[in-house]
N, C-alpha and C. Protein backbone atom coordinates (compact mmCIF):
# COMPACT_ATOMS: atom_id res chain seq x y z
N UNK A 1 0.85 -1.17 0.00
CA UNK A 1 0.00 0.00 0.00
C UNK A 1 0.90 1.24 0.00
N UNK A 2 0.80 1.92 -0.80
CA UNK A 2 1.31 3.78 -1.09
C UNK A 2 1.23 4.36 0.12
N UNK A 3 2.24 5.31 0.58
CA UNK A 3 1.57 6.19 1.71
C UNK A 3 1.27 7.45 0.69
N UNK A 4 0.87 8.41 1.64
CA UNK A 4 0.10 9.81 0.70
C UNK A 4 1.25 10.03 0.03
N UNK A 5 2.38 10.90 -0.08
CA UNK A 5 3.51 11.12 -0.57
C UNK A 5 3.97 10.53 -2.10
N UNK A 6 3.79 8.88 -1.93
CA UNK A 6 3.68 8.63 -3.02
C UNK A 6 2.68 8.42 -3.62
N UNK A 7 1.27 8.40 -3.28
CA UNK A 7 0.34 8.60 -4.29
C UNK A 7 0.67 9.99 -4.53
N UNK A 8 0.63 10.64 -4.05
CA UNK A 8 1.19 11.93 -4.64
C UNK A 8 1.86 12.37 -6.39
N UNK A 9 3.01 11.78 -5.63
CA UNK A 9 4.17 11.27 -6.51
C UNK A 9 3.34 10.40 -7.68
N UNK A 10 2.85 9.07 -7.84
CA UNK A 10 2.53 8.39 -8.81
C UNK A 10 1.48 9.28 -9.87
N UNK A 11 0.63 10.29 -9.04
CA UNK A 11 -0.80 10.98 -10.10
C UNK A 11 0.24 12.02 -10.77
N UNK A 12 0.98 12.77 -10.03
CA UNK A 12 1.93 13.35 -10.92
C UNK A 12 2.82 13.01 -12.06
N UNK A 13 2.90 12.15 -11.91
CA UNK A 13 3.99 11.34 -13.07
C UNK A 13 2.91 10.85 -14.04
N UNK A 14 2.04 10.37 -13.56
CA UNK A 14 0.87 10.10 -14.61
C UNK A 14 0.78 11.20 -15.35
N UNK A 15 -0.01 12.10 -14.68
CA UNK A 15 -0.25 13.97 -15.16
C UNK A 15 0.90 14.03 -16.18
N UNK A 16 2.10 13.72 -15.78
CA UNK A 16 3.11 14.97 -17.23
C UNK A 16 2.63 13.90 -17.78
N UNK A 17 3.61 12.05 -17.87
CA UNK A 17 3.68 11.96 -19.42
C UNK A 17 2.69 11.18 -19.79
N UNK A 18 1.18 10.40 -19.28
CA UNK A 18 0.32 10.04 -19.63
C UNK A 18 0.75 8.29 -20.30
N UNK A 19 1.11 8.22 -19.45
CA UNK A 19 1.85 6.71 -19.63
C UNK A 19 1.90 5.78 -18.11
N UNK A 20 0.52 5.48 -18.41
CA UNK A 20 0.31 4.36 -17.05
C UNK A 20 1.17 3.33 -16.89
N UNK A 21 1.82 2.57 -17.67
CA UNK A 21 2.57 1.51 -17.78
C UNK A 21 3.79 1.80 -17.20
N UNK A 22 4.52 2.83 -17.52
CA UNK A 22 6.07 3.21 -17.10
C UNK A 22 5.66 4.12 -15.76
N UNK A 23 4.43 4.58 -15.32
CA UNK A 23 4.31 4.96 -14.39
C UNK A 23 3.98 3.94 -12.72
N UNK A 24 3.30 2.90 -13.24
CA UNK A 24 3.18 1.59 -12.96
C UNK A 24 4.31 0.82 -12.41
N UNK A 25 5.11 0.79 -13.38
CA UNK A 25 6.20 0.24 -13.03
C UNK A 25 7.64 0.86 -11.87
N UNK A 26 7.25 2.14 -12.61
CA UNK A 26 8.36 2.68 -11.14
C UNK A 26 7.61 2.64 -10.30
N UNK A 27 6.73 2.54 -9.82
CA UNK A 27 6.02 2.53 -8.33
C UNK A 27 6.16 1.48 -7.76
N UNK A 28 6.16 -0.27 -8.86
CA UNK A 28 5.52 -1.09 -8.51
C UNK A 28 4.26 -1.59 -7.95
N UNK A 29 3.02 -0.71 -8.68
CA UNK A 29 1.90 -0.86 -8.37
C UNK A 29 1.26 -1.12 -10.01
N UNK A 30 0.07 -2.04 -9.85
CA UNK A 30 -0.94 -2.16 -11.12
C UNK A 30 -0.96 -1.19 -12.07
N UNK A 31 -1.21 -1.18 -12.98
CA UNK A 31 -2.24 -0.03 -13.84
C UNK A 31 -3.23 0.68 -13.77
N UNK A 32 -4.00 -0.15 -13.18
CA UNK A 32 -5.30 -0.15 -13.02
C UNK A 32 -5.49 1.11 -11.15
N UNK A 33 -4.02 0.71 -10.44
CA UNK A 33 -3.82 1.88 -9.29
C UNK A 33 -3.71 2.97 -9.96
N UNK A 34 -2.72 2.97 -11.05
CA UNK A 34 -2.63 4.39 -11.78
C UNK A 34 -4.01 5.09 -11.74
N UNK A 35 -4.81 4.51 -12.59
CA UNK A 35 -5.89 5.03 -13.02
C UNK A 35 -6.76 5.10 -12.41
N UNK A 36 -7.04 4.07 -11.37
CA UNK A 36 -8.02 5.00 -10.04
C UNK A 36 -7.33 6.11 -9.44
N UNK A 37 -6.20 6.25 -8.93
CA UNK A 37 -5.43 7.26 -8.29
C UNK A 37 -5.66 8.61 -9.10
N UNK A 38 -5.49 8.87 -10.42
CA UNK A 38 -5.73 9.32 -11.68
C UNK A 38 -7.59 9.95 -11.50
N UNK A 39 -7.93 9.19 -11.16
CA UNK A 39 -10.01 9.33 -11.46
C UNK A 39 -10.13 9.97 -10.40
N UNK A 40 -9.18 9.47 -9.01
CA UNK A 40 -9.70 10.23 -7.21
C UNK A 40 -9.34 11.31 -7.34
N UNK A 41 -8.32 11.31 -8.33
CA UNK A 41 -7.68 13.54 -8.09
C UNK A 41 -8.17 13.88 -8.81
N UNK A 42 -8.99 13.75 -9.93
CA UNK A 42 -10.25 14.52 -10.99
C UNK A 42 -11.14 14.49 -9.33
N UNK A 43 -11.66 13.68 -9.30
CA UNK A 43 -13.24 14.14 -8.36
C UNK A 43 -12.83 14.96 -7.33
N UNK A 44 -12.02 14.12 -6.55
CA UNK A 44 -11.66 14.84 -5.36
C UNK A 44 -10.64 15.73 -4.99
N UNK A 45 -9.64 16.14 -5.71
CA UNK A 45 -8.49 16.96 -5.71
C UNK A 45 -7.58 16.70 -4.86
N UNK A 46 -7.85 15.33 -4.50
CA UNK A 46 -6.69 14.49 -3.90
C UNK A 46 -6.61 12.97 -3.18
N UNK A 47 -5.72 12.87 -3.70
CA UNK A 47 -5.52 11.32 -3.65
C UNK A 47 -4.66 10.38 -2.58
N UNK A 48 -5.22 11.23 -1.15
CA UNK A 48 -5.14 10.75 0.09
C UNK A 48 -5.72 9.66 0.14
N UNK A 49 -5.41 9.06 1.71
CA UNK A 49 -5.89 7.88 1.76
C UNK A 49 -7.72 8.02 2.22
N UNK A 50 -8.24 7.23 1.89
CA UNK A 50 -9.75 7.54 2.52
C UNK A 50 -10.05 6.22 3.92
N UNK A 51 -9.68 6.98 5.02
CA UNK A 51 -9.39 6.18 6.22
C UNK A 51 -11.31 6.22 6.72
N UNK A 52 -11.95 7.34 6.19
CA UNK A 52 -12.92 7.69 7.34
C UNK A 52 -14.03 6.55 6.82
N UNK A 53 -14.14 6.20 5.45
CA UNK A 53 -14.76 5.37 4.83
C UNK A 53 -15.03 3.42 5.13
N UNK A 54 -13.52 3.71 6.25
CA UNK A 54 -13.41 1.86 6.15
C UNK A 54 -13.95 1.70 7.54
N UNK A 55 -14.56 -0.13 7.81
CA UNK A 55 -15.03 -0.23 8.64
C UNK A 55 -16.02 -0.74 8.69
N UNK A 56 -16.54 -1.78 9.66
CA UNK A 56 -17.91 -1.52 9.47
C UNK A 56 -19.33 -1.02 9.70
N UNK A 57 -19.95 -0.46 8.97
CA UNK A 57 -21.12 0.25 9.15
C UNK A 57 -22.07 0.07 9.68
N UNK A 58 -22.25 0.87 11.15
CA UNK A 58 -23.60 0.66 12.16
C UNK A 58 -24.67 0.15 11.55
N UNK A 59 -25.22 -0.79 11.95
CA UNK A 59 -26.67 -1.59 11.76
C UNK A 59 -27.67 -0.40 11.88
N UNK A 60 -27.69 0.15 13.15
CA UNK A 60 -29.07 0.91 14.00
C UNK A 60 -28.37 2.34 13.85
N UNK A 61 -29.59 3.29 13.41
CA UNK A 61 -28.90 4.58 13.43
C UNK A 61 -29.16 5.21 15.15
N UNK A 62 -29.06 6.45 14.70
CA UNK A 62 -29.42 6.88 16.25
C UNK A 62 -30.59 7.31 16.64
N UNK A 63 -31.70 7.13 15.96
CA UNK A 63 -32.80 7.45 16.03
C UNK A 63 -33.72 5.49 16.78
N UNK A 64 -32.46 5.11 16.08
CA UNK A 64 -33.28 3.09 16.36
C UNK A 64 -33.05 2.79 18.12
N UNK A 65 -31.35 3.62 17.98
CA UNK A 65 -31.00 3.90 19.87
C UNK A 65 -31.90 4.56 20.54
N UNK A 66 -32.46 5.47 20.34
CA UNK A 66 -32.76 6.30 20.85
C UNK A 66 -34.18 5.51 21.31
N UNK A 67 -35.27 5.00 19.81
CA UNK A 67 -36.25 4.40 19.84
C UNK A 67 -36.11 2.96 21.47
N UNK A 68 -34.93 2.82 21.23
CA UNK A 68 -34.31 1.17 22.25
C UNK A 68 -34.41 1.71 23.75
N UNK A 69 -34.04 2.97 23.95
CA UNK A 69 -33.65 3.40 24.98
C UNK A 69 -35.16 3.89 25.48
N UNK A 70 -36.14 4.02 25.21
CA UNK A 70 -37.10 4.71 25.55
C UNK A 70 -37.97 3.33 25.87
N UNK A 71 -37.70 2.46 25.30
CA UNK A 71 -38.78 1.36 25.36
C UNK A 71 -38.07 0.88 27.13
């Protein structure tokens, strides 16, 4: 796994010469990383890690607690 720095590094090198393959390869990551890494800095303007996203996702919101707690 990339830390930020070098995803950094890899969307840039993509950016000048538009050559996923030789960009790929100095990293030692897929192609296919290129080009998501590549798609996350179009949408999002950066291609940090997305930590807040992982995990897994509460069953009951807080309205179902809230409903639990009253009964």
């Amino acid at each position: 796994m990339l830390h930020n720095e070098a995803r950094k590094l890899l969307a840039e090198a993509y950016e000048q010469t538009r050559d996923a393959q030789t960009a790929a390869k100095c990293f030692r990551v897929s192609t296919s990383t290129v080009y998501r890494l590549s798609m996350q800095m179009k949408k999002t303007g950066s291609v940090e890690l997305r930590t807040i996203q992982r995990g897994r996702k509460p069953a009951l919101t807080k309205e179902d607690l809230q409903d639990i707690d009253h009964l």
